[in-house]
Protein backbone atom coordinates (compact mmCIF):
# COMPACT_ATOMS: atom_id res chain seq x y z
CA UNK A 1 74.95 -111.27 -13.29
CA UNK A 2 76.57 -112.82 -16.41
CA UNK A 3 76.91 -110.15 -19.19
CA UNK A 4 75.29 -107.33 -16.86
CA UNK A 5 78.08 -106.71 -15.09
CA UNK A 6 79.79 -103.42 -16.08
CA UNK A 7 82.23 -101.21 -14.80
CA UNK A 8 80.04 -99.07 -11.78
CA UNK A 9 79.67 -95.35 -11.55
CA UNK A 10 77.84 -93.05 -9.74
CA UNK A 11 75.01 -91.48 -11.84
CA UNK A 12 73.87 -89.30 -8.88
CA UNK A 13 76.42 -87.90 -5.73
CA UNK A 14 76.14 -87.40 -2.49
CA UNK A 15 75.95 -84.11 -1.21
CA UNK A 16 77.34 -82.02 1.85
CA UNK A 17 74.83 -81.48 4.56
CA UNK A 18 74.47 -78.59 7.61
CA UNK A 19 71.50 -79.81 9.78
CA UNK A 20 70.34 -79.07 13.25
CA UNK A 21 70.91 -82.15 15.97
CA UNK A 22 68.36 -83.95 16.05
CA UNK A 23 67.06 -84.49 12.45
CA UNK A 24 66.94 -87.19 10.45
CA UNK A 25 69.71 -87.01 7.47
CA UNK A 26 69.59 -88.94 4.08
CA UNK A 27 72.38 -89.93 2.11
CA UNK A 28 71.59 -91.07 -1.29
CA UNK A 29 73.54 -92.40 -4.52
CA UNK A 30 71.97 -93.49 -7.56
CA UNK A 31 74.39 -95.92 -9.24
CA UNK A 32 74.62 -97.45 -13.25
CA UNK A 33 74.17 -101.12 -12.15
CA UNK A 34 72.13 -102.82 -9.04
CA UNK A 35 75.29 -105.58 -9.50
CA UNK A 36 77.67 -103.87 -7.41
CA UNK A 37 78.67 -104.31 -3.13
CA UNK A 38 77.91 -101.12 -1.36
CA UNK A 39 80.28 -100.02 1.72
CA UNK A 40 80.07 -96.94 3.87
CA UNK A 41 82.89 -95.28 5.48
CA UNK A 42 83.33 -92.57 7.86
CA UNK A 43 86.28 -90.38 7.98
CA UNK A 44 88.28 -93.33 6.33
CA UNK A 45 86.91 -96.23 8.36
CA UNK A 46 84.28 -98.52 8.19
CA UNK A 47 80.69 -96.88 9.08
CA UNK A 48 79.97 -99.14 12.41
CA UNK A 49 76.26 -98.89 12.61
CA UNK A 50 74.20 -98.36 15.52
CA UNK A 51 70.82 -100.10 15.72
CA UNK A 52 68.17 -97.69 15.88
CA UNK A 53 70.33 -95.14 14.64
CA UNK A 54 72.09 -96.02 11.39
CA UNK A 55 69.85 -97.82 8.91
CA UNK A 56 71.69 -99.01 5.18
CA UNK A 57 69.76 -100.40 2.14
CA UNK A 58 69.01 -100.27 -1.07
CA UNK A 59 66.01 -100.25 -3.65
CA UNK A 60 67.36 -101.58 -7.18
CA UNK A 61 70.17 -98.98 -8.24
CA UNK A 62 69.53 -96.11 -5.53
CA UNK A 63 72.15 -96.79 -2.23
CA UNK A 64 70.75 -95.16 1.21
CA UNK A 65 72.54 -94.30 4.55
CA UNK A 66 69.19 -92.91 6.60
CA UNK A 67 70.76 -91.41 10.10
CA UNK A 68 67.97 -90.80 12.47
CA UNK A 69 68.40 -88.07 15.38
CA UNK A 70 71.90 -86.64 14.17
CA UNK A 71 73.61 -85.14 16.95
CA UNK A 72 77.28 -84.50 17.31
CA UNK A 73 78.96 -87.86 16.85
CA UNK A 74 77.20 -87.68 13.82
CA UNK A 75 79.60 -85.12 11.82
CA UNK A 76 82.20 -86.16 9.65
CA UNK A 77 82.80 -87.34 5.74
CA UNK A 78 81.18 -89.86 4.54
CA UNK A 79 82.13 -92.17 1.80
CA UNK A 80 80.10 -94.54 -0.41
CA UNK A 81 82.20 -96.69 -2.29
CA UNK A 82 80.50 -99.27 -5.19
CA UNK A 83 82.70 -102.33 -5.99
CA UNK A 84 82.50 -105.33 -8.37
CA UNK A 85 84.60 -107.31 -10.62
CA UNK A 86 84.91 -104.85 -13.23
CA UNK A 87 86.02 -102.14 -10.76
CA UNK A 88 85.07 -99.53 -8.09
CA UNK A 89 83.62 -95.79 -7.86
CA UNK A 90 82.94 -93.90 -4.64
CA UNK A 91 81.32 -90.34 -3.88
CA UNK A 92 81.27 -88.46 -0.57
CA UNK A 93 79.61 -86.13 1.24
CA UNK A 94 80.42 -83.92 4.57
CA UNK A 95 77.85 -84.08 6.98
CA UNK A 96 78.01 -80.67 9.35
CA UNK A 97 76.02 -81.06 12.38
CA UNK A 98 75.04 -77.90 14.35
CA UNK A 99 74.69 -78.03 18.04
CA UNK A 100 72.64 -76.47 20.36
CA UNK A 101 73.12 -72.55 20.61
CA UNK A 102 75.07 -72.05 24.23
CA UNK A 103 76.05 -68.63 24.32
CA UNK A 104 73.57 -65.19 22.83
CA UNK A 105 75.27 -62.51 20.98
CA UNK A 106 72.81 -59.99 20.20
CA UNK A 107 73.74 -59.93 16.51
CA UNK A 108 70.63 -56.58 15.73
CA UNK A 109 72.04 -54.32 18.41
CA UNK A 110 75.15 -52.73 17.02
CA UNK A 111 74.17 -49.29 18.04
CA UNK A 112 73.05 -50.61 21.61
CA UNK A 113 75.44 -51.97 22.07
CA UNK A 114 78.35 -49.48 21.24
CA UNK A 115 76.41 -46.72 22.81
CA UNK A 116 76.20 -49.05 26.06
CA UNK A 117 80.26 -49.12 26.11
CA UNK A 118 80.96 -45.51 25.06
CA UNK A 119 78.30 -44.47 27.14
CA UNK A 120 80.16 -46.34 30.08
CA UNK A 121 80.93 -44.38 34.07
CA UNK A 122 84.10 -46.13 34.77
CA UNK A 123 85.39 -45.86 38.33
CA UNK A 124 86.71 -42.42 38.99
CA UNK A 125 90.04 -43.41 40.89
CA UNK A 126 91.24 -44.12 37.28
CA UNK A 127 90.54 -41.69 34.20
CA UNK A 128 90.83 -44.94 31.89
CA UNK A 129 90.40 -48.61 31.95
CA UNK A 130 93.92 -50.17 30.28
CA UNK A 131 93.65 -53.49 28.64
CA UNK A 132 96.88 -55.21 27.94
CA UNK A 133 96.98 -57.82 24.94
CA UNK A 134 99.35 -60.82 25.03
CA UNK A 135 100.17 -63.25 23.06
CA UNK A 136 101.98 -65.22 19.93
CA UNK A 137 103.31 -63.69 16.94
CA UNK A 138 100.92 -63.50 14.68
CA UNK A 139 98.21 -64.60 17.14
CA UNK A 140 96.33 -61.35 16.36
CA UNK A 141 96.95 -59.05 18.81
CA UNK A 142 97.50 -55.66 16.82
CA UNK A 143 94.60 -56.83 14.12
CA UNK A 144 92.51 -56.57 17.47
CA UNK A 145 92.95 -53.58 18.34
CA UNK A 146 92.76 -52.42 14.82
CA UNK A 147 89.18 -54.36 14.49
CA UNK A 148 88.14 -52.34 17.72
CA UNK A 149 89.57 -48.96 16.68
CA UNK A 150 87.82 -49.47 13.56
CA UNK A 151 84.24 -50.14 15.34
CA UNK A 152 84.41 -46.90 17.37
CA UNK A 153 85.69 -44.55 14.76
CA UNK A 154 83.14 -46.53 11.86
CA UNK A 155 85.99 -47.01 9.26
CA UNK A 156 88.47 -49.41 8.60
CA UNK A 157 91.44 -48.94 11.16
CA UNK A 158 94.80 -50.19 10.00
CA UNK A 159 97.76 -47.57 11.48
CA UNK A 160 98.33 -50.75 14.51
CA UNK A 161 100.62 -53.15 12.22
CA UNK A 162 99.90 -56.31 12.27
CA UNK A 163 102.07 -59.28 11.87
CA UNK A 164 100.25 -61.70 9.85
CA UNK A 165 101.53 -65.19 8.81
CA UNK A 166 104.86 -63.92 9.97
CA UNK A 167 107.24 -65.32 12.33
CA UNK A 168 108.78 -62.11 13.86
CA UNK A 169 106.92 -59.46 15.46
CA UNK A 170 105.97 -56.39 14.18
CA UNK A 171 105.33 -54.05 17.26
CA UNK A 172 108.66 -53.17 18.61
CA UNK A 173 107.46 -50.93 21.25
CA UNK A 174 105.26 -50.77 24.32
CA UNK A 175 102.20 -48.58 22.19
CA UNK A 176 98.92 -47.44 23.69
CA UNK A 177 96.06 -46.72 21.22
CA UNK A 178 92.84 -45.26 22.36
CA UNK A 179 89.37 -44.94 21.24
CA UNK A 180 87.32 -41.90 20.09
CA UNK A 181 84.67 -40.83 17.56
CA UNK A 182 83.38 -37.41 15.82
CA UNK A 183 81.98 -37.53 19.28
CA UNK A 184 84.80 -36.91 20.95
CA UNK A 185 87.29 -39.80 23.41
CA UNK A 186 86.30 -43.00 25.32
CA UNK A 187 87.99 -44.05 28.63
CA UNK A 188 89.25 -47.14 27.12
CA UNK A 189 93.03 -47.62 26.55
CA UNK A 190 94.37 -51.11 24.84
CA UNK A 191 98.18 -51.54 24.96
CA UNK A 192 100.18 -53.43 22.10
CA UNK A 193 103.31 -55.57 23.10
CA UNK A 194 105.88 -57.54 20.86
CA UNK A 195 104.70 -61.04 20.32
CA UNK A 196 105.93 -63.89 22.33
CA UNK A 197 107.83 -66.69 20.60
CA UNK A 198 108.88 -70.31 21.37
CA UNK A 199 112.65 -69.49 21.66
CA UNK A 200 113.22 -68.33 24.99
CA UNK A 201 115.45 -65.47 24.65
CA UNK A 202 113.19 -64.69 21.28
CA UNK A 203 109.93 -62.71 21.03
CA UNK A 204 108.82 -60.32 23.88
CA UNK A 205 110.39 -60.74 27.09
CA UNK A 206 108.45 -62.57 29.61
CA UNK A 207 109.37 -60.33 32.37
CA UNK A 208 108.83 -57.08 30.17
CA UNK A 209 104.78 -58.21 30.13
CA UNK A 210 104.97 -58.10 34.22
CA UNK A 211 106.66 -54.86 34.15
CA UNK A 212 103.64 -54.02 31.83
CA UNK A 213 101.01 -55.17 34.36
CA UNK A 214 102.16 -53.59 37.29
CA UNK A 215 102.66 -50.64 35.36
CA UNK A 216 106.34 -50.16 35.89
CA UNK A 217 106.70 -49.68 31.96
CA UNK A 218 105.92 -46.54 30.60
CA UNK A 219 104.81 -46.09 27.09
CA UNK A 220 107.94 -46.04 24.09
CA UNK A 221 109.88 -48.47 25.40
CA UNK A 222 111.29 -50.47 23.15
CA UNK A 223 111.53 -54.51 23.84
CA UNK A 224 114.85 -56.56 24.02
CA UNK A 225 113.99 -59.97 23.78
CA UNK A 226 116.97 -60.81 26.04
CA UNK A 227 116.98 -57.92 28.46
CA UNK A 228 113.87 -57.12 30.15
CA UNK A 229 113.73 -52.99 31.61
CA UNK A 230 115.39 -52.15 33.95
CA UNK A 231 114.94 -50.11 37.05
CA UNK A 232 117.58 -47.48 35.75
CA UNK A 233 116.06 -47.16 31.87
CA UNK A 234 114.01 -44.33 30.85
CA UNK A 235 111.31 -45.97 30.79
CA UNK A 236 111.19 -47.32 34.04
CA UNK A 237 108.47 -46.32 36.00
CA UNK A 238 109.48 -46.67 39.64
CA UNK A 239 106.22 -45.73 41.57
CA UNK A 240 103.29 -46.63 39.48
CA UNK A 241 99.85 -46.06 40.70
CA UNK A 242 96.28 -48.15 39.92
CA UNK A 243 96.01 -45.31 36.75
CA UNK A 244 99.58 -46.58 35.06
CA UNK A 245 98.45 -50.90 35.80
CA UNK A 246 97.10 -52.74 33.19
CA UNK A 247 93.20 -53.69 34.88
CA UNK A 248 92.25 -56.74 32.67
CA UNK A 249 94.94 -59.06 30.73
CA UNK A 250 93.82 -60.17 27.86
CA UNK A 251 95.23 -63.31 26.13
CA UNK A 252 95.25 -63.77 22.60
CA UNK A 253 96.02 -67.35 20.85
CA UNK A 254 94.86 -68.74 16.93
CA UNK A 255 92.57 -71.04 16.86
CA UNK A 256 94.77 -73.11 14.06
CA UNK A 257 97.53 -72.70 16.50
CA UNK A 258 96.26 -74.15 19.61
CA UNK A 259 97.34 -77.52 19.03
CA UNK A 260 100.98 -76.68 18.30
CA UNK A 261 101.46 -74.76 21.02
CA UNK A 262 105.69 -75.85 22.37
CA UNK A 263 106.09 -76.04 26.39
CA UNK A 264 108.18 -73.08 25.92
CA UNK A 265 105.31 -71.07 24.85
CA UNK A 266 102.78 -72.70 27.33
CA UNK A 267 105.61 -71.94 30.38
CA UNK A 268 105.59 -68.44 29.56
CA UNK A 269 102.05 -68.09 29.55
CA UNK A 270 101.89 -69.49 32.45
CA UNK A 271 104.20 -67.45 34.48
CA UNK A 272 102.41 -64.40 33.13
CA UNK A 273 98.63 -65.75 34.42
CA UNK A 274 99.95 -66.70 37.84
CA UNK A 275 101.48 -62.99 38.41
CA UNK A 276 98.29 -61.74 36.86
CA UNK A 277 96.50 -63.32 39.14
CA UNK A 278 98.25 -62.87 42.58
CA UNK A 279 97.36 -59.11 41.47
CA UNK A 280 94.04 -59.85 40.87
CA UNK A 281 93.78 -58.94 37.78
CA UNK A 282 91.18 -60.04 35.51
CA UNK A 283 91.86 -61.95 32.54
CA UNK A 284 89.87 -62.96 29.02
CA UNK A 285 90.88 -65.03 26.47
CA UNK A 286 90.41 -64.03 22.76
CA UNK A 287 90.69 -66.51 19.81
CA UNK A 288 91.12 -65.12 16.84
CA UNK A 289 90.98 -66.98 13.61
CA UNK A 290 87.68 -68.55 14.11
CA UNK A 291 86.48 -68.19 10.57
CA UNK A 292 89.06 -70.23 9.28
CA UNK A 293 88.77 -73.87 8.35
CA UNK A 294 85.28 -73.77 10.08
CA UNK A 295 83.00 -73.81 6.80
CA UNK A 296 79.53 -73.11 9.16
CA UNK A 297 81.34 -70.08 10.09
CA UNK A 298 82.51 -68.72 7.15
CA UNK A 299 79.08 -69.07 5.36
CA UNK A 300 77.43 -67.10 8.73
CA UNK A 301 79.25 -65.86 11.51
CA UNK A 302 75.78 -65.88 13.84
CA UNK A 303 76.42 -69.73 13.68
CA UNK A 304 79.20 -69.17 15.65
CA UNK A 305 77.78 -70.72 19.03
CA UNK A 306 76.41 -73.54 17.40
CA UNK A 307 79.82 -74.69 16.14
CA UNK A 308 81.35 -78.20 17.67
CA UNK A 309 84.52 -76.61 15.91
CA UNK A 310 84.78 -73.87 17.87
CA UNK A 311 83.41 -75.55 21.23
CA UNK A 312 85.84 -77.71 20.88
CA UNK A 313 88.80 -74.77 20.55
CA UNK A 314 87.17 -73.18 23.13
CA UNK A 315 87.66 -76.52 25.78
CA UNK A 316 90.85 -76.79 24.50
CA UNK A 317 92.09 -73.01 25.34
CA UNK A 318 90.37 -73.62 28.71
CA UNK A 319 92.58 -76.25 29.45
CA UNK A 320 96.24 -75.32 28.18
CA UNK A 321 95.30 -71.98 29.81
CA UNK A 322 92.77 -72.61 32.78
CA UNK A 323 91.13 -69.90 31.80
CA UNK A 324 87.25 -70.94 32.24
CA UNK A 325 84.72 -71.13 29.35
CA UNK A 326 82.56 -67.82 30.46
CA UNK A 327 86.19 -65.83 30.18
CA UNK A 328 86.78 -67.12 26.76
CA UNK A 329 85.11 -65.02 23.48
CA UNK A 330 86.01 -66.39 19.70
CA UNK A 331 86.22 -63.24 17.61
CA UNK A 332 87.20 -62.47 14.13
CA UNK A 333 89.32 -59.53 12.84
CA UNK A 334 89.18 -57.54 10.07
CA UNK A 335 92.23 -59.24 7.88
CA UNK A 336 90.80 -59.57 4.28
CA UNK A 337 87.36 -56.95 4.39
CA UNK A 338 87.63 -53.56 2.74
CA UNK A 339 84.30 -52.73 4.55
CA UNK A 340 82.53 -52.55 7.28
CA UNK A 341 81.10 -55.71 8.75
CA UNK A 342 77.97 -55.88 11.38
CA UNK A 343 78.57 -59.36 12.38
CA UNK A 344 82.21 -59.27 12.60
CA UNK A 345 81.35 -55.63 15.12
CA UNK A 346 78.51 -57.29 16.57
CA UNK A 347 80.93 -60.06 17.83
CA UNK A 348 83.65 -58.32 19.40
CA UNK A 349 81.14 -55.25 21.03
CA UNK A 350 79.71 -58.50 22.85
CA UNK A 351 83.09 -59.46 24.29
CA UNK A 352 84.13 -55.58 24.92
CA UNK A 353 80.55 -54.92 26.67
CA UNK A 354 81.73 -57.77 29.25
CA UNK A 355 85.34 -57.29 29.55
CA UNK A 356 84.77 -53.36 30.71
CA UNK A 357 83.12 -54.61 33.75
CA UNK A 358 85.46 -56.81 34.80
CA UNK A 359 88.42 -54.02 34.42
CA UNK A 360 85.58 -51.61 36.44
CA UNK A 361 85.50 -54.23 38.49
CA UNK A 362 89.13 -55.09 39.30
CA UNK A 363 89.70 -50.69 40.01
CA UNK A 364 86.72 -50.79 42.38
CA UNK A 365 88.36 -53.51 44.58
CA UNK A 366 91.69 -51.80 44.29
CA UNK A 367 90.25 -48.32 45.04
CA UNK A 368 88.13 -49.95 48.31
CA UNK A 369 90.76 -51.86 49.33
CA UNK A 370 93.56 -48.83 49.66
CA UNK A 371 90.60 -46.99 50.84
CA UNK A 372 90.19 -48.90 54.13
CA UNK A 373 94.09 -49.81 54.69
CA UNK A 374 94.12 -45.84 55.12
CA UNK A 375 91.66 -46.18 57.40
């Protein structure tokens, strides 16, 4: 090499790449000197490649990584680093592999699909389906009823506080809040609680959300984290009937929360799933947060269901829950928009359309059931 030898640098970069699975992907880096020792990393360690799948060379001062069929083992950051005697220079690039579409959300059909709920013959033993949200603080429970509220009435609906980034809760009272256009009301009622926390005599009261479900709490009762109501409050709804139960449960968590969820959190949760379900009661899972710190995402929402992110969130909720895939819907609220957003509507209208069934559902059992014990 004698007096060629000089300090390398990258003339060209690699650059970030969202393919499909299956393609081929090229990484290329056009360096100052041929006189240099290439290595390839992957998320911080040594590329290992895979014959017939990995292929690294180079043609005078141009370095290639050629990956044929990319598929999901395939994503990550990936680092070329040029070394000599005089010194070293690197350059990477994030490779973003999209996976095969498993869930449809009709992303064209707003209006269909709106009209289709508000257009909806619930059971008539009940004049409204109530949906009762649960969850951390900050998990996103108010913001999702404001993001529904909003999508019925066609403006930005903000009068359900939410608690943001915060660690204390910002509903302080068991609130209804029910849905209704220039057209007039929907039989649709979603119920706001005080957010759980990982202290356990912090955050809504555990038995306070089973008072909830069995509708034994009536609406403006105020939550003591340390006192659940009681049979003698105000509040207390001695004989409720199928109209004052909740008739779907559904579970909110962040999807950059999963992960740190404490067993105190996780016990509550489950104590609240298995009452809910020795009642029957149908329950959904909501993640919220989706858009965050998922880049294929936050460029296009429809990519949504071909994100190994969000598969991956959604597996995990599965299991700290055991609530199963088909029950869980990734949504995103309106938190930063000052408009009106199809995809963001189109999103949640395709978990609503479902969930309203399943309430339907759980009333029609109820109703048939009562129906033939008085027989």
């Amino acid at each position: 090499m004698g007096g060629n030898v000089v300090k390398p640098e990258c003339v060209t970069v690699l650059g970030d790449k969202n393919v499909t699975s299956g393609v081929r992907v090229i990484l290329r880096c056009e360096a100052n000197t041929e006189y240099v020792t290439a290595t390839w990393e992957k998320d911080g360690s040594k590329l290992s490649c895979v014959e017939g799948k990995h292929k690294v060379y180079k043609i005078g001062k141009t370095f290639t990584l050629d990956i044929l069929n990319a598929d999901e083992t395939d994503e990550g950051k990936y680092t070329l680093t040029l070394s000599n005697d005089k010194g070293s220079a690197s350059c990477s690039a994030f490779i973003r592999v999209e996976i095969k579409k498993w869930r449809e959300v009709r992303w064209q059909s707003q209006a269909e699909m709106l009209n289709n709920i508000k257009t909806f013959n619930i059971c008539n033993e009940v004049e409204e389906l109530h949906f009762l949200l649960y969850g951390p603080v900050g998990a996103g429970k108010s913001s999702t009823i404001n993001t529904i509220k909003s999508i019925f009435e066609g403006r930005l609906f903000v009068n359900c506080q939410a608690a943001a980034g915060s660690t204390t809760s910002h509903t302080l009272s068991f609130e209804s809040f029910r849905l209704e256009d220039e057209e007039g009301s929907f039989p649709f009622a979603f119920y706001d609680v005080m957010g759980a926390e990982a202290e356990a005599k912090a955050g809504v009261n555990t038995q306070d959300i089973i008072s909830a479900l069995k509708g034994h709490m009536k609406e403006g009762y105020k939550f003591i984290s340390n006192a659940p109501v009681s049979e003698s409050d105000l509040y207390y709804n001695r004989n409720p009937s199928l109209s004052d139960q909740m008739h779907c449960l559904v579970n909110i968590i962040a999807a950059d929360r999963i992960s740190i969820m404490d067993n105190e959190s996780r016990n509550k949760w489950k104590t609240i799933k298995e009452t809910a379900s020795s009642m029957g009661i149908p329950q959904v899972l909501f993640i919220t947060h989706v858009d965050r710190g998922c880049p294929l995402i936050k460029d296009n929402l429809q990519n949504i269901y071909k994100s190994r992110k969000i598969k991956e969130k959604m597996i995990q909720c599965s299991n700290l829950t055991g609530i199963p895939m088909n029950l869980i819907f990734p949504v995103v609220n309106y938190h930063e928009q000052t408009n009106m957003n199809t995809d963001i509507n189109c999103l949640m209208l395709d978990a609503l359309k479902i969930i309203v069934h399943w309430a339907n559902d759980y009333v029609k059992k109820r109703s048939d059931n009562q129906t033939s014990h008085q027989e």
